[in-house]
N, C-alpha and C. Protein backbone atom coordinates (compact mmCIF):
# COMPACT_ATOMS: atom_id res chain seq x y z
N UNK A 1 101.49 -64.41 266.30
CA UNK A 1 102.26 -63.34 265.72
C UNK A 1 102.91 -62.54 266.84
N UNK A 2 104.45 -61.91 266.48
CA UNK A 2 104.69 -61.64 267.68
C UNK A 2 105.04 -60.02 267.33
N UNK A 3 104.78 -58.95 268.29
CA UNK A 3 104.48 -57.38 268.35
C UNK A 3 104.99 -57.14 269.26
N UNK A 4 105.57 -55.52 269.31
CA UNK A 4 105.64 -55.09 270.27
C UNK A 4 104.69 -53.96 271.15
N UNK A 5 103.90 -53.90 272.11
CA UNK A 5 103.12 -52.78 272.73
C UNK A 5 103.75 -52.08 273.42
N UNK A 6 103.40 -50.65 273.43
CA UNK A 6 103.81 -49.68 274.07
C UNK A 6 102.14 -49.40 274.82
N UNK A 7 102.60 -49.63 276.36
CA UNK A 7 101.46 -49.50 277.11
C UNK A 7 101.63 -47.78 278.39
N UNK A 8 100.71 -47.19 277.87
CA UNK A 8 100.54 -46.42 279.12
C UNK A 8 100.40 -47.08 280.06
N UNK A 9 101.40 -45.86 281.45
CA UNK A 9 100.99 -46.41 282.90
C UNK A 9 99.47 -47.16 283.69
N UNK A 10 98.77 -46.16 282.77
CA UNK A 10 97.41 -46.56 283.73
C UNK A 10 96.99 -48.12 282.60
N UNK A 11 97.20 -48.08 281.82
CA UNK A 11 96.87 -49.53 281.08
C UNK A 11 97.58 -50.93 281.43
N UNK A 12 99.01 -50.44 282.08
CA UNK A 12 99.64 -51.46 282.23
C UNK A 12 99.47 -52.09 283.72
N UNK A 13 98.79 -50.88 284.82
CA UNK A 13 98.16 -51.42 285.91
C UNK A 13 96.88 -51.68 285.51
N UNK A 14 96.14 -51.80 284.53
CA UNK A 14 94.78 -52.50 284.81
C UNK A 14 95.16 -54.03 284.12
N UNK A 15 96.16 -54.07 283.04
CA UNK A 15 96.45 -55.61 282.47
C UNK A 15 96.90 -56.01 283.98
N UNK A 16 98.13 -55.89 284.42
CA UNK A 16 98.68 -56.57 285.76
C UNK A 16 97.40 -56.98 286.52
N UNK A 17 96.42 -56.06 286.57
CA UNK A 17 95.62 -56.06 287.69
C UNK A 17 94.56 -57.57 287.29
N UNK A 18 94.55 -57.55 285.95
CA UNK A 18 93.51 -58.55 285.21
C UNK A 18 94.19 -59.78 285.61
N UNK A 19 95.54 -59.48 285.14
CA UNK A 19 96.80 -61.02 285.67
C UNK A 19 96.84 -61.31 286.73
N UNK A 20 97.04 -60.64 287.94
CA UNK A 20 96.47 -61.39 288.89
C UNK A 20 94.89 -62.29 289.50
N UNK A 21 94.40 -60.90 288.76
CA UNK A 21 92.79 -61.90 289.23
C UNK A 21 92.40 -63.35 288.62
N UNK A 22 92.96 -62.97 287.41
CA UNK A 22 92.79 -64.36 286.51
C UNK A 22 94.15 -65.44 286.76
N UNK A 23 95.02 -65.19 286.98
CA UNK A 23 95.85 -65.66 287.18
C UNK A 23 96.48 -66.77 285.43
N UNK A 24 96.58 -64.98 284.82
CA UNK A 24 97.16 -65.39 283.30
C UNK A 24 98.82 -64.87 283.35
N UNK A 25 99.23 -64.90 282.38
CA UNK A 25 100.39 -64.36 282.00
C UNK A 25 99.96 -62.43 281.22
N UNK A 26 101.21 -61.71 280.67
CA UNK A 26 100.96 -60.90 280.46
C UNK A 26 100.06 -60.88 279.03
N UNK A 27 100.85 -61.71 277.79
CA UNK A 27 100.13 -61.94 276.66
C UNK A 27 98.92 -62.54 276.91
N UNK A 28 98.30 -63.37 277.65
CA UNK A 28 97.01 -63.30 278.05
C UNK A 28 96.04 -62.37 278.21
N UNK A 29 96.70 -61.67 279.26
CA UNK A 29 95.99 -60.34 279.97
C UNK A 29 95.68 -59.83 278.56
N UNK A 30 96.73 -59.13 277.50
CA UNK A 30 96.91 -58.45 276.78
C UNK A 30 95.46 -58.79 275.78
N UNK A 31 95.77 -59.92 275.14
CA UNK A 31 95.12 -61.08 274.03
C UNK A 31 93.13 -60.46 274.24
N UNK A 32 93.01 -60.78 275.93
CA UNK A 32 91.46 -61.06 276.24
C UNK A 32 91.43 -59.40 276.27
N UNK A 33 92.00 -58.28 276.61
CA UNK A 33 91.56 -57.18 276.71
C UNK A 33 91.59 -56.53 275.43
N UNK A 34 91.87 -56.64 274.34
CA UNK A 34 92.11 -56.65 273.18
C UNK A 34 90.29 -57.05 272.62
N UNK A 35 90.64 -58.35 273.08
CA UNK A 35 89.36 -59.10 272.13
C UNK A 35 88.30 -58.58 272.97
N UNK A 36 87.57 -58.05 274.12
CA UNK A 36 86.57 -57.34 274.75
C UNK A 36 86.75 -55.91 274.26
N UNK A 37 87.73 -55.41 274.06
CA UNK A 37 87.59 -53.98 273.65
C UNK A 37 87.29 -54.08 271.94
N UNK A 38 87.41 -54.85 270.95
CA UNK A 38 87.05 -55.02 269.81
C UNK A 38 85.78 -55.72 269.54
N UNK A 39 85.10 -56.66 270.84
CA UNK A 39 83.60 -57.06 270.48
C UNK A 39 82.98 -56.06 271.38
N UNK A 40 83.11 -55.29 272.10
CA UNK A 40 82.21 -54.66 272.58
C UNK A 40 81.65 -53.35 272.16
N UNK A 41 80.38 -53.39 271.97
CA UNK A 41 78.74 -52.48 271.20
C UNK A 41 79.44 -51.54 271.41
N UNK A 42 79.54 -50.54 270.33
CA UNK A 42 80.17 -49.07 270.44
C UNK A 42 78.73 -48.29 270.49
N UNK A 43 78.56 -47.12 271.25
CA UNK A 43 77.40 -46.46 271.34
C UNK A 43 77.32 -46.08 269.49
N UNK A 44 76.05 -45.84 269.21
CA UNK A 44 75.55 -45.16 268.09
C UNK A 44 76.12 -43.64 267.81
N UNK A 45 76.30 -43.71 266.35
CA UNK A 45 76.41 -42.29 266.49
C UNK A 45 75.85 -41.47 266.13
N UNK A 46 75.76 -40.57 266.54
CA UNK A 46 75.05 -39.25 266.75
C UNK A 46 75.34 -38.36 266.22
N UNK A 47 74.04 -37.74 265.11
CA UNK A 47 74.59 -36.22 264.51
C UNK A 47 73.65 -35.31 264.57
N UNK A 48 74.08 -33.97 264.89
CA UNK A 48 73.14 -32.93 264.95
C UNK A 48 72.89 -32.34 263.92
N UNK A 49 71.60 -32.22 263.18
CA UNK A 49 71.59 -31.49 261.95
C UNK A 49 71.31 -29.80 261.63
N UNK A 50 71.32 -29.08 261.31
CA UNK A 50 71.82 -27.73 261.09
C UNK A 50 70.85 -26.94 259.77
N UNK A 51 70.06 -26.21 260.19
CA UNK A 51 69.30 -25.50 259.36
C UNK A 51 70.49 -24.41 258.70
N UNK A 52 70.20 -24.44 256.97
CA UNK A 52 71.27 -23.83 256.47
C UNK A 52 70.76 -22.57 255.63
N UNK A 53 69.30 -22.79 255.99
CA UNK A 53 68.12 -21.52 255.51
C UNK A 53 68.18 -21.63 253.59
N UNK A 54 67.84 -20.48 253.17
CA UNK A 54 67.01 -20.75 252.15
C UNK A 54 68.39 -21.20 250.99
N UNK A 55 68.05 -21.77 249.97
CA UNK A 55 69.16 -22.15 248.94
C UNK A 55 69.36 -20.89 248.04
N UNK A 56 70.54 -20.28 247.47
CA UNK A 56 70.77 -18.71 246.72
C UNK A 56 70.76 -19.25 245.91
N UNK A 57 70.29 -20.90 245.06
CA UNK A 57 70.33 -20.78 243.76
C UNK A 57 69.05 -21.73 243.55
N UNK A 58 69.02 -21.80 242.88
CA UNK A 58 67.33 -22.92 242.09
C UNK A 58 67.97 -24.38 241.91
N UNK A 59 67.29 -24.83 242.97
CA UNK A 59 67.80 -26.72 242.79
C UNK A 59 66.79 -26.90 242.10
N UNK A 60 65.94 -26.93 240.91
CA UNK A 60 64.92 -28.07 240.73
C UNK A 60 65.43 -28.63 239.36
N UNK A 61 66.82 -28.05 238.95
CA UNK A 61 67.46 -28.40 237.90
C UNK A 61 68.87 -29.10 238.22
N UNK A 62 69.08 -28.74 239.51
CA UNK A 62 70.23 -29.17 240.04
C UNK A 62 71.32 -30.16 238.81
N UNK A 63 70.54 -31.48 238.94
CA UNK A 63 71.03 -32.80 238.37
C UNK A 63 71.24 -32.16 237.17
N UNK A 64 70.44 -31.88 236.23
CA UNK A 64 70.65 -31.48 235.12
C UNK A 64 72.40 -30.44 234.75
N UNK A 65 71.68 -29.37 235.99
CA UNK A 65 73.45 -28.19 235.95
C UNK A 65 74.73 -29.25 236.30
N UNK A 66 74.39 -30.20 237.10
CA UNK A 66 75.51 -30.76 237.12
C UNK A 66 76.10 -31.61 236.43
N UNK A 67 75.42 -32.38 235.48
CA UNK A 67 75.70 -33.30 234.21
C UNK A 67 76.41 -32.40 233.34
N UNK A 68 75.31 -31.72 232.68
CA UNK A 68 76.18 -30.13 232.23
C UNK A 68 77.88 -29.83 231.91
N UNK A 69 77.58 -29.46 233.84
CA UNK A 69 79.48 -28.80 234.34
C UNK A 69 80.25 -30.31 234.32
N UNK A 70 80.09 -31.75 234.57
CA UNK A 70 80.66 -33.02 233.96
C UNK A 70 81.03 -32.90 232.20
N UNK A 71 80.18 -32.66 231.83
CA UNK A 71 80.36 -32.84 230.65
C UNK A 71 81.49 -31.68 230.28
N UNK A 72 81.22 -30.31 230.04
CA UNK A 72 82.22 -29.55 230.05
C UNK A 72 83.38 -29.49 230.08
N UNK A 73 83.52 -30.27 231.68
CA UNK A 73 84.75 -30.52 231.98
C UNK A 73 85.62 -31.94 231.68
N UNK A 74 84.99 -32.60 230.96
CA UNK A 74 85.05 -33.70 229.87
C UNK A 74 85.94 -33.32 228.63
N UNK A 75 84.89 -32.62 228.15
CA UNK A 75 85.09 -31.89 227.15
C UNK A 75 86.21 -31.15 226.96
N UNK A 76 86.60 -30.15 228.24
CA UNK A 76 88.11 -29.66 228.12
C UNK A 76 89.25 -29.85 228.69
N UNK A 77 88.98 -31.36 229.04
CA UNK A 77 90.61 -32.09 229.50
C UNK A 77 90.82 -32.64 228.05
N UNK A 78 92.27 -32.81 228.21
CA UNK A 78 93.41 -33.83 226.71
C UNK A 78 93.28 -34.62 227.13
N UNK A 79 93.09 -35.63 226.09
CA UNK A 79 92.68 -37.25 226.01
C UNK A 79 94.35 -37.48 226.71
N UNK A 80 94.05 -38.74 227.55
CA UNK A 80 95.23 -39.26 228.15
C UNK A 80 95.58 -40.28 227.33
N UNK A 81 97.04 -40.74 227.69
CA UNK A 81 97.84 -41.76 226.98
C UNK A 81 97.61 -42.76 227.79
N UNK A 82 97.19 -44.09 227.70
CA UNK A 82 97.81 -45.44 228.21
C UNK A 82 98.93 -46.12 227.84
């Protein structure tokens, strides 16, 4: 398939730099740095979690209030046309 890249300066001296060592062409260079930057292990990610202190309302009904406000709002939309 054929594309066009728009390469930053510093990217286009490390492909050159790959082309000479290997002694490929540019779509080479391009092709293998491509396919190492798409198989290679991305670190894990990482999340910090966040105390949000006490809840201002009573979850032990939660599911229930929220079936509820579904239904409701069921209830007061107009039936649509197909």
């Amino acid at each position: 398939m054929r594309t066009t890249l728009t390469l930053d300066p510093d990217t286009h001296a490390l492909l050159s730099q790959l082309m000479r060592e290997r002694g490929v062409s540019l779509e080479a260079a391009e092709n293998c740095a491509i396919r190492a930057g798409l198989a290679a292990e991305r670190p894990a990610l990482r999340m910090t979690t966040v105390r949000m202190g006490e809840p201002t309302v009573p979850l032990d009904k939660a599911l229930r209030l929220a079936g509820e406000l579904e239904d409701d709002q069921l209830i007061d939309r107009p039936p649509t046309r197909k």
